[in-house]
C-alpha atoms as a PDB file:
ATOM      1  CA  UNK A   1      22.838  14.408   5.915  1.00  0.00           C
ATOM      2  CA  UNK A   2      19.055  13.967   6.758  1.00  0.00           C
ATOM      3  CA  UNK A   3      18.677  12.146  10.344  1.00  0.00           C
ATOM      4  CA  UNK A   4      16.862   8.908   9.981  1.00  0.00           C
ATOM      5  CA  UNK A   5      13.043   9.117  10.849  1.00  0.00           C
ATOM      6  CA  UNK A   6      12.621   7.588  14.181  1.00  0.00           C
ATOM      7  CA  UNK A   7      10.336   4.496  14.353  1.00  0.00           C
ATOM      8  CA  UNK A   8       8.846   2.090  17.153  1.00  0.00           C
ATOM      9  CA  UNK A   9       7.692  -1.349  17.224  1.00  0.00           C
ATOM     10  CA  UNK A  10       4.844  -2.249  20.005  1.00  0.00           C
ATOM     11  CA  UNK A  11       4.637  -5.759  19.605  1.00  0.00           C
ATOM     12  CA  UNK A  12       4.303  -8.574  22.685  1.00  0.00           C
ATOM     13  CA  UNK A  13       6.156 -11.405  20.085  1.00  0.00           C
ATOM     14  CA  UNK A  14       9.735 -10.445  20.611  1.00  0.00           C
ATOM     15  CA  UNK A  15      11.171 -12.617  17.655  1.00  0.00           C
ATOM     16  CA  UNK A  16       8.999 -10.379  15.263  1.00  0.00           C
ATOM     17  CA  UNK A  17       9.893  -7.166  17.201  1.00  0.00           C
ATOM     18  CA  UNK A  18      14.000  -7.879  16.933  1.00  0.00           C
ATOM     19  CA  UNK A  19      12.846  -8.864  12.779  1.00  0.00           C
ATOM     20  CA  UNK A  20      11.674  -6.053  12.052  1.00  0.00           C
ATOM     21  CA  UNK A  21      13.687  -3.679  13.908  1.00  0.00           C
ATOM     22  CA  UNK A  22      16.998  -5.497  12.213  1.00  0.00           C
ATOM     23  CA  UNK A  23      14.855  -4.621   9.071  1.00  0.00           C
ATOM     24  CA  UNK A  24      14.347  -1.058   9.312  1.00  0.00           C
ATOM     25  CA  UNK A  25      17.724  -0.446  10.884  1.00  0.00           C
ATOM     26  CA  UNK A  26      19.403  -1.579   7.404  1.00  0.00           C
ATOM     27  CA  UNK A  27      17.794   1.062   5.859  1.00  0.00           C
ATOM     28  CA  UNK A  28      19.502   4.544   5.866  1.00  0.00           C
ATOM     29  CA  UNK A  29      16.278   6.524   6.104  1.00  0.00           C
ATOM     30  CA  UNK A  30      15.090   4.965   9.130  1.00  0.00           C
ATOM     31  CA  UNK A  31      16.116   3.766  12.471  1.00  0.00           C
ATOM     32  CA  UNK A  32      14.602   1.451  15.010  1.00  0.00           C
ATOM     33  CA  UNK A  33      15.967   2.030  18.884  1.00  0.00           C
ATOM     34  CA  UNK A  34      13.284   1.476  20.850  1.00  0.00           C
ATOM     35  CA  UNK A  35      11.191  -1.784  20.886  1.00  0.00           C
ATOM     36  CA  UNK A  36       8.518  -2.719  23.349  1.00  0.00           C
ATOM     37  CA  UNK A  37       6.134  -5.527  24.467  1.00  0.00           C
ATOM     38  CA  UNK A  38       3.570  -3.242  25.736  1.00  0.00           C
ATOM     39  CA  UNK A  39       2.173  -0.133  26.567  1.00  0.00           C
ATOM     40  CA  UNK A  40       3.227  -0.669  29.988  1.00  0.00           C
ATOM     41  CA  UNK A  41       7.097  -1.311  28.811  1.00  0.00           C
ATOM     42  CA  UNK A  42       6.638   2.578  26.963  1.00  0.00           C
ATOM     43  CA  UNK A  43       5.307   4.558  29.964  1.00  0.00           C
ATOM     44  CA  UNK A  44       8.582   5.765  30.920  1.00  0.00           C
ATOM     45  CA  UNK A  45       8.818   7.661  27.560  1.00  0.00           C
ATOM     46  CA  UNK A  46       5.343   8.369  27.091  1.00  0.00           C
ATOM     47  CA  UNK A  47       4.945  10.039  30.936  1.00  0.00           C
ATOM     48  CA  UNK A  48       8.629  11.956  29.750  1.00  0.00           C
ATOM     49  CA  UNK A  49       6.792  13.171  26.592  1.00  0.00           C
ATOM     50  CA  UNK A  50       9.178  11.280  24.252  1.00  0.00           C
ATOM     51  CA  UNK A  51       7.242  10.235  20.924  1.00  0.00           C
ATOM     52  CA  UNK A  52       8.986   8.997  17.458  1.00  0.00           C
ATOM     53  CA  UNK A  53       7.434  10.005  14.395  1.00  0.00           C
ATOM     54  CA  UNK A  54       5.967   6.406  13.437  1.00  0.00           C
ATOM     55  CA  UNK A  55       5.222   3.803  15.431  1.00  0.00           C
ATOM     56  CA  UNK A  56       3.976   0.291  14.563  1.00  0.00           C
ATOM     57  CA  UNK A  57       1.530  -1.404  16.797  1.00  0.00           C
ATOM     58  CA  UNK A  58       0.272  -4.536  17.253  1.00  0.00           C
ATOM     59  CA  UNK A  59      -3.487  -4.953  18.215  1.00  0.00           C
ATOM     60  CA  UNK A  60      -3.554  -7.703  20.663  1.00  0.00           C
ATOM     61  CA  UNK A  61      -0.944  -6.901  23.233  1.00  0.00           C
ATOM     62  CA  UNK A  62      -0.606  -7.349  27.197  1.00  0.00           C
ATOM     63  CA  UNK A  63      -2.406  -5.022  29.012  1.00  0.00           C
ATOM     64  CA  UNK A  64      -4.356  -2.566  26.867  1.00  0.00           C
ATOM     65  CA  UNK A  65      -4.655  -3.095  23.211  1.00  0.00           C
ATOM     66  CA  UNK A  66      -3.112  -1.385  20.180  1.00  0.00           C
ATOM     67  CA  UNK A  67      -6.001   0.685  19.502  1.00  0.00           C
ATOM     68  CA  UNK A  68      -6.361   1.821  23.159  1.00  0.00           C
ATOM     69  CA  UNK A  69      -2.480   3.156  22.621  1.00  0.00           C
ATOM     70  CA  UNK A  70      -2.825   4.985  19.595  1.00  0.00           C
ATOM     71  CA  UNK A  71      -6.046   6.773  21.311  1.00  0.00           C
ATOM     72  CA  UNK A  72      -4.097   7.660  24.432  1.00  0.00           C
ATOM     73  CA  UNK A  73      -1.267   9.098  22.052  1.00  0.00           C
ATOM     74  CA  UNK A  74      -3.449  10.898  19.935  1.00  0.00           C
ATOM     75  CA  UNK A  75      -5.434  12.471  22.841  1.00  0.00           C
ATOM     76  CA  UNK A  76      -2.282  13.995  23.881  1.00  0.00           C
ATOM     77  CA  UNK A  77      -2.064  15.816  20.106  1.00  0.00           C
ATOM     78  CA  UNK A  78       1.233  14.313  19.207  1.00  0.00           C
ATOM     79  CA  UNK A  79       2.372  13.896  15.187  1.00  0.00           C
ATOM     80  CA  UNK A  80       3.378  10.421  15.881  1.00  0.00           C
ATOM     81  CA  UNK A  81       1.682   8.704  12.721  1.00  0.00           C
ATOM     82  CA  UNK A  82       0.615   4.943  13.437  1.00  0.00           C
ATOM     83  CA  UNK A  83       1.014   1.696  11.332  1.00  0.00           C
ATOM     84  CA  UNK A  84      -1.397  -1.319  12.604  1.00  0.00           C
ATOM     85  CA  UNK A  85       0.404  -4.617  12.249  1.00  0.00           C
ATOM     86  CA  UNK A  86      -1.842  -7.326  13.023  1.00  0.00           C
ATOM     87  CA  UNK A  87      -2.726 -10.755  12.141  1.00  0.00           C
ATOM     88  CA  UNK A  88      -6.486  -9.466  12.727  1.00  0.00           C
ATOM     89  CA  UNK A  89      -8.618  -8.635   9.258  1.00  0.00           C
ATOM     90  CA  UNK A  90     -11.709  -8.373  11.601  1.00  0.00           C
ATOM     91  CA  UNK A  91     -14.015  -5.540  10.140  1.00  0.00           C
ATOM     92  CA  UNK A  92     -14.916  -4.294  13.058  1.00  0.00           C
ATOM     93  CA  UNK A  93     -11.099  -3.858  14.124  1.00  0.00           C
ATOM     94  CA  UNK A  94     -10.141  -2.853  11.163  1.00  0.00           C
ATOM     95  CA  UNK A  95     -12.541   0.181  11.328  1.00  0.00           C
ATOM     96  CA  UNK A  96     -11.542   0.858  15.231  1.00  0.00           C
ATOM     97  CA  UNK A  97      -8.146   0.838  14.671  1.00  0.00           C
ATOM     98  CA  UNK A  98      -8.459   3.361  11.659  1.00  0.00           C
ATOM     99  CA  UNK A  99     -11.132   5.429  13.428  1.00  0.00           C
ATOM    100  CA  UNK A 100      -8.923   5.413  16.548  1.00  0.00           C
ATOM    101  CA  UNK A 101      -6.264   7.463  14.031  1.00  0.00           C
ATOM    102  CA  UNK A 102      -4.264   4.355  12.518  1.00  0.00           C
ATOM    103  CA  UNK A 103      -2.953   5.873   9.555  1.00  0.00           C
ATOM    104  CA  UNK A 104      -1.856   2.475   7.578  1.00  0.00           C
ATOM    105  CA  UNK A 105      -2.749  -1.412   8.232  1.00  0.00           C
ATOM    106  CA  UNK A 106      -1.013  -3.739   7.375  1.00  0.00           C
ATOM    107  CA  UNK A 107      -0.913  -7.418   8.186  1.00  0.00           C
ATOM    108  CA  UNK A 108       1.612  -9.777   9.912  1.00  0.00           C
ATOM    109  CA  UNK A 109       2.134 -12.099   6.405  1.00  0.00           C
ATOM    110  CA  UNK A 110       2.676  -8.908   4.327  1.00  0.00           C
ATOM    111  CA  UNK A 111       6.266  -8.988   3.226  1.00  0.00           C
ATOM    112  CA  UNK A 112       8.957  -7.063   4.830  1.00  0.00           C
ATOM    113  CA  UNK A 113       9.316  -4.891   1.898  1.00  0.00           C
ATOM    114  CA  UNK A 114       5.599  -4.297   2.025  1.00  0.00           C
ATOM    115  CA  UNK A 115       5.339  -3.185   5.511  1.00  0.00           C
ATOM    116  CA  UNK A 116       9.077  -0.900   4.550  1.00  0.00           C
ATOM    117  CA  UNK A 117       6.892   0.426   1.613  1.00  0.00           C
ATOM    118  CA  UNK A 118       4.088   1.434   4.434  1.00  0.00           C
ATOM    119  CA  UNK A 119       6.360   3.027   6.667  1.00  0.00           C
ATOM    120  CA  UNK A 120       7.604   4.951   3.660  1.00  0.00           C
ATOM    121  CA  UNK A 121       4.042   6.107   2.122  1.00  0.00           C
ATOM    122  CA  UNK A 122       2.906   6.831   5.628  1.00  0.00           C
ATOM    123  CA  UNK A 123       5.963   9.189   5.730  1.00  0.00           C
ATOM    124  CA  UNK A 124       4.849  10.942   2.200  1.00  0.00           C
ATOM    125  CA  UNK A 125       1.281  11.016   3.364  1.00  0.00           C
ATOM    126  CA  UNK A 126      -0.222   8.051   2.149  1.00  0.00           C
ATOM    127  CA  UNK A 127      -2.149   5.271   3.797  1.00  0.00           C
ATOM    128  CA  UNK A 128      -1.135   1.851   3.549  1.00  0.00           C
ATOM    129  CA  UNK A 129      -3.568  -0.504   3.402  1.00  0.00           C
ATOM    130  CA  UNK A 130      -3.055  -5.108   3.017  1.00  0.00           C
ATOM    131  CA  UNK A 131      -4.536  -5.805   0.035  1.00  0.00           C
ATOM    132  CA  UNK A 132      -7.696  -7.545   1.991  1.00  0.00           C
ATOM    133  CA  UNK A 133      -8.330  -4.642   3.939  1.00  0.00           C
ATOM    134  CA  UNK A 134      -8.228  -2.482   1.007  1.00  0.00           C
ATOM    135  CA  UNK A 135     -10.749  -4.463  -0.881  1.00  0.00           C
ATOM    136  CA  UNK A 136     -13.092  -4.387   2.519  1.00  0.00           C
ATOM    137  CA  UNK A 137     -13.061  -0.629   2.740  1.00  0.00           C
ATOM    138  CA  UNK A 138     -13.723  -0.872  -0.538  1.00  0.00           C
ATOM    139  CA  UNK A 139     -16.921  -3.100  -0.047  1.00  0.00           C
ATOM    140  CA  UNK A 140     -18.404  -0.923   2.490  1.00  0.00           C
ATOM    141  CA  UNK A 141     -20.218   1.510   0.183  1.00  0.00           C
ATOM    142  CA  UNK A 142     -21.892  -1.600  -1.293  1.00  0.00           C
ATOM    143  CA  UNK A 143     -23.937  -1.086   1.975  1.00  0.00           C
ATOM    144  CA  UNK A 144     -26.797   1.117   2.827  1.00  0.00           C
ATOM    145  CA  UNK A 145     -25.162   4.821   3.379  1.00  0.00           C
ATOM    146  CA  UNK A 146     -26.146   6.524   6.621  1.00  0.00           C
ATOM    147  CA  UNK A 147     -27.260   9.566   6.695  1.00  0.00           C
ATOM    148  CA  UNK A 148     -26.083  12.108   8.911  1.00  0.00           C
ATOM    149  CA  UNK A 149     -26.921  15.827   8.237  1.00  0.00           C
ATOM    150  CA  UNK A 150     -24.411  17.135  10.540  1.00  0.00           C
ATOM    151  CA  UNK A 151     -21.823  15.844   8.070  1.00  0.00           C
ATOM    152  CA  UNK A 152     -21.852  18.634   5.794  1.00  0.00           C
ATOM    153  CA  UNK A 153     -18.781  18.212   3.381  1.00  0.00           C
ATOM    154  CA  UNK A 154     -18.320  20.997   0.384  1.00  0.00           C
ATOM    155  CA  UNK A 155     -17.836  19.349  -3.174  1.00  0.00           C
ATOM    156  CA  UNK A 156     -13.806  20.398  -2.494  1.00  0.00           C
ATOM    157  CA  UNK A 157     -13.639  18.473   0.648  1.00  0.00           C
ATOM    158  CA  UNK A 158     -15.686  15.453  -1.517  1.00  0.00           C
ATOM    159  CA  UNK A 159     -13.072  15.939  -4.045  1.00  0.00           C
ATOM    160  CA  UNK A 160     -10.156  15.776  -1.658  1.00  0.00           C
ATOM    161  CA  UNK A 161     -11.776  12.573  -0.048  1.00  0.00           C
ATOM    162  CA  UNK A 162     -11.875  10.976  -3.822  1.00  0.00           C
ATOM    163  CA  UNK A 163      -8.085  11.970  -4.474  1.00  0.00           C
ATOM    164  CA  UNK A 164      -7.370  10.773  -0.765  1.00  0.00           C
ATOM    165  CA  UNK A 165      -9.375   7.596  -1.746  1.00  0.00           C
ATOM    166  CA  UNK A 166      -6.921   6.872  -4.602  1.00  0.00           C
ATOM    167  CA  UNK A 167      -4.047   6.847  -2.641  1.00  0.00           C
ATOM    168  CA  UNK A 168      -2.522  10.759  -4.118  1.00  0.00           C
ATOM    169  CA  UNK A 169      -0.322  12.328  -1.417  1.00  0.00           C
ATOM    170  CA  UNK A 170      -1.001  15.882  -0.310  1.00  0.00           C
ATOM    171  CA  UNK A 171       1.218  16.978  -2.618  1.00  0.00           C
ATOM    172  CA  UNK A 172      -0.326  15.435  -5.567  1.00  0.00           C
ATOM    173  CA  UNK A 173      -3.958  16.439  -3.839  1.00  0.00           C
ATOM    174  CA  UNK A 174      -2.540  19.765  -4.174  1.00  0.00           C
ATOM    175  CA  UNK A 175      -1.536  19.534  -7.830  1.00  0.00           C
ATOM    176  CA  UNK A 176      -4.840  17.942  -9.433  1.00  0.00           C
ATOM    177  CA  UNK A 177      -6.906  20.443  -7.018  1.00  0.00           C
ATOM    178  CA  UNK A 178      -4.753  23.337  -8.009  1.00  0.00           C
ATOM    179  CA  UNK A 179      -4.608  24.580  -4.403  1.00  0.00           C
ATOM    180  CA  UNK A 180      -1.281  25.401  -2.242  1.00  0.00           C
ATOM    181  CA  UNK A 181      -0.366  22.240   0.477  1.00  0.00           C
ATOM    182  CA  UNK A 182      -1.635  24.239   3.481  1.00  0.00           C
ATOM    183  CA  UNK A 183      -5.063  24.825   1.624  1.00  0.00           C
ATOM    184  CA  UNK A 184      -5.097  21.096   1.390  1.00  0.00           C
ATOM    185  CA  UNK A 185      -3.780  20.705   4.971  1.00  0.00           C
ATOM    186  CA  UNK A 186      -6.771  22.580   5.924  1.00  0.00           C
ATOM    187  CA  UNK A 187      -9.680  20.849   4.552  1.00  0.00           C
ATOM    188  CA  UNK A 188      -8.461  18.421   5.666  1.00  0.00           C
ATOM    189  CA  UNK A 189      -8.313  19.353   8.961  1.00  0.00           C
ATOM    190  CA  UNK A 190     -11.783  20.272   8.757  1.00  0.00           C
ATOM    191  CA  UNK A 191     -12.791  16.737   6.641  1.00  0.00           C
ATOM    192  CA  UNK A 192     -11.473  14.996  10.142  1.00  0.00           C
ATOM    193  CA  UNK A 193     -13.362  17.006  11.897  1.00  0.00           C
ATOM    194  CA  UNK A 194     -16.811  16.831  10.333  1.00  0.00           C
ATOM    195  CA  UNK A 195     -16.101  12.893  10.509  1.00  0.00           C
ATOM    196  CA  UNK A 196     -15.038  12.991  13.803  1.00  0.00           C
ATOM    197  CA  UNK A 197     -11.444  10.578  12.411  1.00  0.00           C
ATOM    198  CA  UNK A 198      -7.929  11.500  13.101  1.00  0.00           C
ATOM    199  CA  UNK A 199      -6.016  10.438   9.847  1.00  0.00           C
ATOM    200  CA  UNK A 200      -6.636  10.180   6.293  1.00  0.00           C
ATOM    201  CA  UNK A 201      -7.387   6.446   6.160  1.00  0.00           C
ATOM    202  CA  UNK A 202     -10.143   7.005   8.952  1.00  0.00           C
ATOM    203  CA  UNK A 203     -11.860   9.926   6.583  1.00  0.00           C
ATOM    204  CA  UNK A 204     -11.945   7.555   3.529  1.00  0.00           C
ATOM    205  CA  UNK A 205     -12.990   4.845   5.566  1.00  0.00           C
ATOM    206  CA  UNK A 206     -16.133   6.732   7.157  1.00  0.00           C
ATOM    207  CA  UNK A 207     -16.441   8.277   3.297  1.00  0.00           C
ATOM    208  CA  UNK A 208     -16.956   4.585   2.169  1.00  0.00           C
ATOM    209  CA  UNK A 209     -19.245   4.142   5.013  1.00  0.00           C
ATOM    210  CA  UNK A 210     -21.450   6.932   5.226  1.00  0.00           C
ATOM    211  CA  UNK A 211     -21.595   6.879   1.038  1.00  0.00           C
ATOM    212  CA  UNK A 212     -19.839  10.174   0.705  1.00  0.00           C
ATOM    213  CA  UNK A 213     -17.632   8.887  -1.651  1.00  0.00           C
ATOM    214  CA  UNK A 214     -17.861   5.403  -4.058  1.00  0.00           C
END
């Protein structure tokens, strides 16, 4: 039998914390051992080199902030993937937390089945967005597109950035692109790092933003 993916919950409001890890504990498929008020409260693990593979953060914690964490854990080159649960629907947040390598946000008053159905897509290789924050990524090509020539994607990568954009796994990238999964894993790799992200909702985000994509 498959082990359980291993998740953790960053979150400073410990009656939320024990909710949600009660929640994800009833589900076969994942398990929920570790819960933690702050960065602080996870250096132990972190300085031990101890990582789960999906962790939800809050934003505003004690100490340094959600974002700050998920750019400390990503600077160490970890596969820890990162779901933002907030009660924030700032732009500007939004954007920092997604640039920063978030790979799904979600809000505080999204259902518990939502934010289990975020976990999950985030595990397939989606990006889970609230339905607000989809709809203000969404927005952001209504603005004037910057141009920056150093960002020199090839019409595959655009492609892959459209399919990303509608929410298609790698696997299904692979299948409407007819390329292998490791082709797609690599432009991929090379879409991040032409737009300087770390996770597939950060590329469609600066996509939107830059007017690569609409």
């Amino acid at each position: 039998m498959k082990e359980p993916t291993e998740i953790w919950i960053v979150e400073d409001e410990r009656e939320l914390r024990d909710s949600l890890a009660t929640l994800i504990n009833l589900s076969d498929d994942l398990s929920c051992k570790n819960t933690f008020g702050s960065y602080d409260a996870m250096l132990p693990l972190i300085r031990a080199k101890q990582f789960p593979q999906l962790m939800l953060v809050d934003i505003q914690l004690p100490g340094i902030n959600g974002i700050e964490i998920i750019q400390k854990i990503r600077a160490q080159h970890v596969a820890t993937q990162f779901i933002v649960l907030t009660i924030s629907d700032n732009r500007k947040t939004v954007f920092e937390a997604i640039c920063a390598g978030a790979n799904g946000y979600l809000l505080k008053n999204d259902s518990f089945e939502k934010i289990l159905e975020g976990i999950r897509l985030v595990l397939r290789g989606g990006s889970p967005l609230s339905g607000s924050i989809a709809s203000m990524i969404l927005d952001v090509h209504k603005q004037p597109a910057l141009h920056l020539p150093d960002t020199e994607l090839s019409d595959q990568e655009i492609r892959i950035l459209e399919l990303l954009a509608a929410d298609l796994t790698k696997k299904e990238i692979a299948s409407q692109v007819t390329l292998s999964i490791d082709t797609v894993s690599y432009h991929l790799r090379n879409i991040y790092r032409k737009l300087q992200v770390h996770s597939q909702s950060g590329a469609v985000a600066e996509a939107f933003r830059k007017g690569l994509i609409h």
